[in-house]
PDB file of N, CA and C in Angstrom:
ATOM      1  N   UNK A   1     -21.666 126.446  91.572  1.00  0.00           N
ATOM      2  CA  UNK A   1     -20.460 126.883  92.264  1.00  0.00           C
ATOM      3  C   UNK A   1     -20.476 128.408  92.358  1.00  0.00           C
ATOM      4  N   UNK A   2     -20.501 128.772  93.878  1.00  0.00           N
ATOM      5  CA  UNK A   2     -20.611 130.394  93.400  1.00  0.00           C
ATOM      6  C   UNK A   2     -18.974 131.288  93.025  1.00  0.00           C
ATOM      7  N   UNK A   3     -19.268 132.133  92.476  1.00  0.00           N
ATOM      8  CA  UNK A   3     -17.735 132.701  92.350  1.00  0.00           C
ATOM      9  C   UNK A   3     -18.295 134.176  92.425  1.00  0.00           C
ATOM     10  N   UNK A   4     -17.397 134.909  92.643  1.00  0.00           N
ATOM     11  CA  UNK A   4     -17.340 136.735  93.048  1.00  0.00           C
ATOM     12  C   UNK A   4     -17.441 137.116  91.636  1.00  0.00           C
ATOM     13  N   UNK A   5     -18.181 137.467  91.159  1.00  0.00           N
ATOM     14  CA  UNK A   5     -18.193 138.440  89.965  1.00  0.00           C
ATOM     15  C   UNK A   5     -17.432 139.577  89.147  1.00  0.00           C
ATOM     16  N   UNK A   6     -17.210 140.359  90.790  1.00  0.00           N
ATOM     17  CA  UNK A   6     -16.105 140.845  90.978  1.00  0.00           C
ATOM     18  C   UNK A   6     -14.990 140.985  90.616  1.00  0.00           C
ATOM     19  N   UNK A   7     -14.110 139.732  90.953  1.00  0.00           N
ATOM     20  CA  UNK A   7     -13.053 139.134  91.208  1.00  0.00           C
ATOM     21  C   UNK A   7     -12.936 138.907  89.498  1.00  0.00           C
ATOM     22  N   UNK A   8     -13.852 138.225  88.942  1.00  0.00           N
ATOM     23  CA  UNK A   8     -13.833 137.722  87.555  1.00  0.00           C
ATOM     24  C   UNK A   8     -13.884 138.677  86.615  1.00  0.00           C
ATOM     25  N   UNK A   9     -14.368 140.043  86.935  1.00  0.00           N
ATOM     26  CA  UNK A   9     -14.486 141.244  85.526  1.00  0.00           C
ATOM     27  C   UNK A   9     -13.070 141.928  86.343  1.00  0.00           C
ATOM     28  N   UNK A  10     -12.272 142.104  87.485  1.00  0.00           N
ATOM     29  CA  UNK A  10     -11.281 142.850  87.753  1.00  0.00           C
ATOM     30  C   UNK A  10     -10.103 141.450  87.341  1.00  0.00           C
ATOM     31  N   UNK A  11      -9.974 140.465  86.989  1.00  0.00           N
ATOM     32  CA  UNK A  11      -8.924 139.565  86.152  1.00  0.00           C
ATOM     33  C   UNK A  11      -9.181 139.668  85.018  1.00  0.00           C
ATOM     34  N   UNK A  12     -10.312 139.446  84.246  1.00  0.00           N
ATOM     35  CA  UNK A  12      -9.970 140.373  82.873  1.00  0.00           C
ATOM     36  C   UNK A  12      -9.787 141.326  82.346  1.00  0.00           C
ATOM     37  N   UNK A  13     -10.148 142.555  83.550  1.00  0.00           N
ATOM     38  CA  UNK A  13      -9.805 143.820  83.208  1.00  0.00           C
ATOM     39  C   UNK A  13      -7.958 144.053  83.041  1.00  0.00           C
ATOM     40  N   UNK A  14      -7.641 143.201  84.070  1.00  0.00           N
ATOM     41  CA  UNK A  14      -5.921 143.105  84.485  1.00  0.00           C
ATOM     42  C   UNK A  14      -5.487 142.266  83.306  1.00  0.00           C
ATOM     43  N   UNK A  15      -5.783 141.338  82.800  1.00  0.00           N
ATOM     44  CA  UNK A  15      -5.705 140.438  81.197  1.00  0.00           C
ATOM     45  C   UNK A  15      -5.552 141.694  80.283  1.00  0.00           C
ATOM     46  N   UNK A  16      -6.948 142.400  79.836  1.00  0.00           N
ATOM     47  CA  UNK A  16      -6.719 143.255  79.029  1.00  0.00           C
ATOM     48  C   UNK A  16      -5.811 144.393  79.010  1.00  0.00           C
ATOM     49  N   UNK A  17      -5.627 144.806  80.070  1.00  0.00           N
ATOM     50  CA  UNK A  17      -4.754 145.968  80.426  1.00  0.00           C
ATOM     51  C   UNK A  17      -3.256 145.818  80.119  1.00  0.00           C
ATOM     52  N   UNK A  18      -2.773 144.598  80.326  1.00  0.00           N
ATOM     53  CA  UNK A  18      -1.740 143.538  80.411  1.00  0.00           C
ATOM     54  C   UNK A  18      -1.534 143.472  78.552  1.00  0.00           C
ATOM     55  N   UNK A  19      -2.284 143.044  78.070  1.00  0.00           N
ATOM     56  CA  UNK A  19      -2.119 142.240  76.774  1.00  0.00           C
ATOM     57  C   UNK A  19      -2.103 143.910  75.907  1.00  0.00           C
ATOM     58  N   UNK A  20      -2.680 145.043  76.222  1.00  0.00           N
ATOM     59  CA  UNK A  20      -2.941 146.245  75.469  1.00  0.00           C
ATOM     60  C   UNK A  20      -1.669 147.144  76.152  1.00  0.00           C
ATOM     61  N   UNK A  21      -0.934 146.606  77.229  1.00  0.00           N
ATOM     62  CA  UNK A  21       0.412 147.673  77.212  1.00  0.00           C
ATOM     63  C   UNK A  21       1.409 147.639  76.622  1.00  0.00           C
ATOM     64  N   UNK A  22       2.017 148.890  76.243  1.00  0.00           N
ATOM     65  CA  UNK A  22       3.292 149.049  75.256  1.00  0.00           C
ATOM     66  C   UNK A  22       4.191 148.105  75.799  1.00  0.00           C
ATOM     67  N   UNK A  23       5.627 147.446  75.142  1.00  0.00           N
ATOM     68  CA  UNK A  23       6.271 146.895  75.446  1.00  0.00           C
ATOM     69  C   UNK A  23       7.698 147.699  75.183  1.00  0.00           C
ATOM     70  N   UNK A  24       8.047 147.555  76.647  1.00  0.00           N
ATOM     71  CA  UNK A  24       9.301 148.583  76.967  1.00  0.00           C
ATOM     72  C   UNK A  24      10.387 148.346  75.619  1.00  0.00           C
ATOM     73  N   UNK A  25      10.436 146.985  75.177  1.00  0.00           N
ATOM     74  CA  UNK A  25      11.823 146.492  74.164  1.00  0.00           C
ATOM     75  C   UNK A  25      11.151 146.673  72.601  1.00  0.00           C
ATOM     76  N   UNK A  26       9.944 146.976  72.467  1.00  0.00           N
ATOM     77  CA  UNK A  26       9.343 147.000  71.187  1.00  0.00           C
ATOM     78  C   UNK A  26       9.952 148.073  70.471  1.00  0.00           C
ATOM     79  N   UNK A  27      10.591 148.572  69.473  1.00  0.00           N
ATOM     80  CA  UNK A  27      10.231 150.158  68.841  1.00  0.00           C
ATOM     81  C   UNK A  27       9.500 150.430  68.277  1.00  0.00           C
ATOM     82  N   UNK A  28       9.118 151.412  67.947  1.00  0.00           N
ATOM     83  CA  UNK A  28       7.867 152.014  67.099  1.00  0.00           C
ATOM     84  C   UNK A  28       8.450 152.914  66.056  1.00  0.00           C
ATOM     85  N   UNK A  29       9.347 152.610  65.500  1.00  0.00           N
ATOM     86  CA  UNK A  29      10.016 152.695  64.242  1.00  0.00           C
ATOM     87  C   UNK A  29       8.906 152.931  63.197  1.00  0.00           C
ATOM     88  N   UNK A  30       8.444 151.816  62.931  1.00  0.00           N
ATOM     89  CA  UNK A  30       7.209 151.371  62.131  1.00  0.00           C
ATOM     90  C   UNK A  30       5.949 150.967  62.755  1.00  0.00           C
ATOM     91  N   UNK A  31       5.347 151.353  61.929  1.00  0.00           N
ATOM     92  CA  UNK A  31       3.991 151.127  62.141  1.00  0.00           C
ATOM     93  C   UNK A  31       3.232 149.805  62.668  1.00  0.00           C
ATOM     94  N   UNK A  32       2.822 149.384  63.849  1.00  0.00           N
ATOM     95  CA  UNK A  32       2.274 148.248  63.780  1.00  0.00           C
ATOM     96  C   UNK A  32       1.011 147.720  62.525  1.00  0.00           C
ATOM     97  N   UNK A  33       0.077 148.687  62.047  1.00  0.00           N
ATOM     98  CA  UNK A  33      -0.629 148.362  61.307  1.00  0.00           C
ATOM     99  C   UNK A  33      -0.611 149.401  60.121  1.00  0.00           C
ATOM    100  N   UNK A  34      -0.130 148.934  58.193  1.00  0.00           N
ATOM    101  CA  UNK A  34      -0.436 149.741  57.349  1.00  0.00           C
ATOM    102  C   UNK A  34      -1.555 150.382  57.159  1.00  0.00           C
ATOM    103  N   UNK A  35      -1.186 151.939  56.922  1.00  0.00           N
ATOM    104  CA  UNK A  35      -2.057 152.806  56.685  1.00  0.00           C
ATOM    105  C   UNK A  35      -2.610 152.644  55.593  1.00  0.00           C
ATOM    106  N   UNK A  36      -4.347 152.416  55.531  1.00  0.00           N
ATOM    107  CA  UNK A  36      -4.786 152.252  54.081  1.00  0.00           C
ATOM    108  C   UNK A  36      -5.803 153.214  54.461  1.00  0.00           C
ATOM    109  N   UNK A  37      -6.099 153.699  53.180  1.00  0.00           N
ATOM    110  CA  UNK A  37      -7.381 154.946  53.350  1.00  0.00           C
ATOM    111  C   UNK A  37      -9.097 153.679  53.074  1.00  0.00           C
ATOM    112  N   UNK A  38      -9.798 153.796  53.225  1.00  0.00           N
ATOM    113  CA  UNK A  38     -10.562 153.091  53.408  1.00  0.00           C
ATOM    114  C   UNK A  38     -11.901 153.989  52.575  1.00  0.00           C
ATOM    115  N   UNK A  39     -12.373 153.393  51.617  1.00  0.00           N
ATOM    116  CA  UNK A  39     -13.478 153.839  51.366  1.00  0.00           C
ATOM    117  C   UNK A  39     -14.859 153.224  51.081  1.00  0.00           C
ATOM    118  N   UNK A  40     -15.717 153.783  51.977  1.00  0.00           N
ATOM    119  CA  UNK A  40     -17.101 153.461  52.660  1.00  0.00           C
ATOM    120  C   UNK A  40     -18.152 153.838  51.323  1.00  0.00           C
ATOM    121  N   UNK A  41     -18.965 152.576  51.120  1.00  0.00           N
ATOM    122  CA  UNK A  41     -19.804 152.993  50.052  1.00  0.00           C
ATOM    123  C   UNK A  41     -21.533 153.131  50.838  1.00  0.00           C
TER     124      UNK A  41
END
C-alpha cells in the first residue's frame, strides 16, 4: 500500500508538538519533575 512519507513524519511531528505544548489551565507553581542532583560514577 503506498502512503506519502511525508504526510506520515509531518502527523507525528504535529502529535509531538501537540503532546509537548504548555497547557494554557496548567500552573507552574510547582515543579513538574523533583529536582534531584544526580551523581555519575
Amino acid at each position: 500500500m503506498p502512503t506519502d512519507h511525508y504526510a506520515v513524519l509531518r502527523a507525528l511531528l504535529r502529535a509531538e508538538a501537540a503532546r509537548n505544548a504548555p497547557k494554557p489551565q496548567a500552573k507552574q507553581e510547582k515543579p513538574q519533575q523533583p529536582t534531584q542532583k544526580r551523581t555519575g560514577s
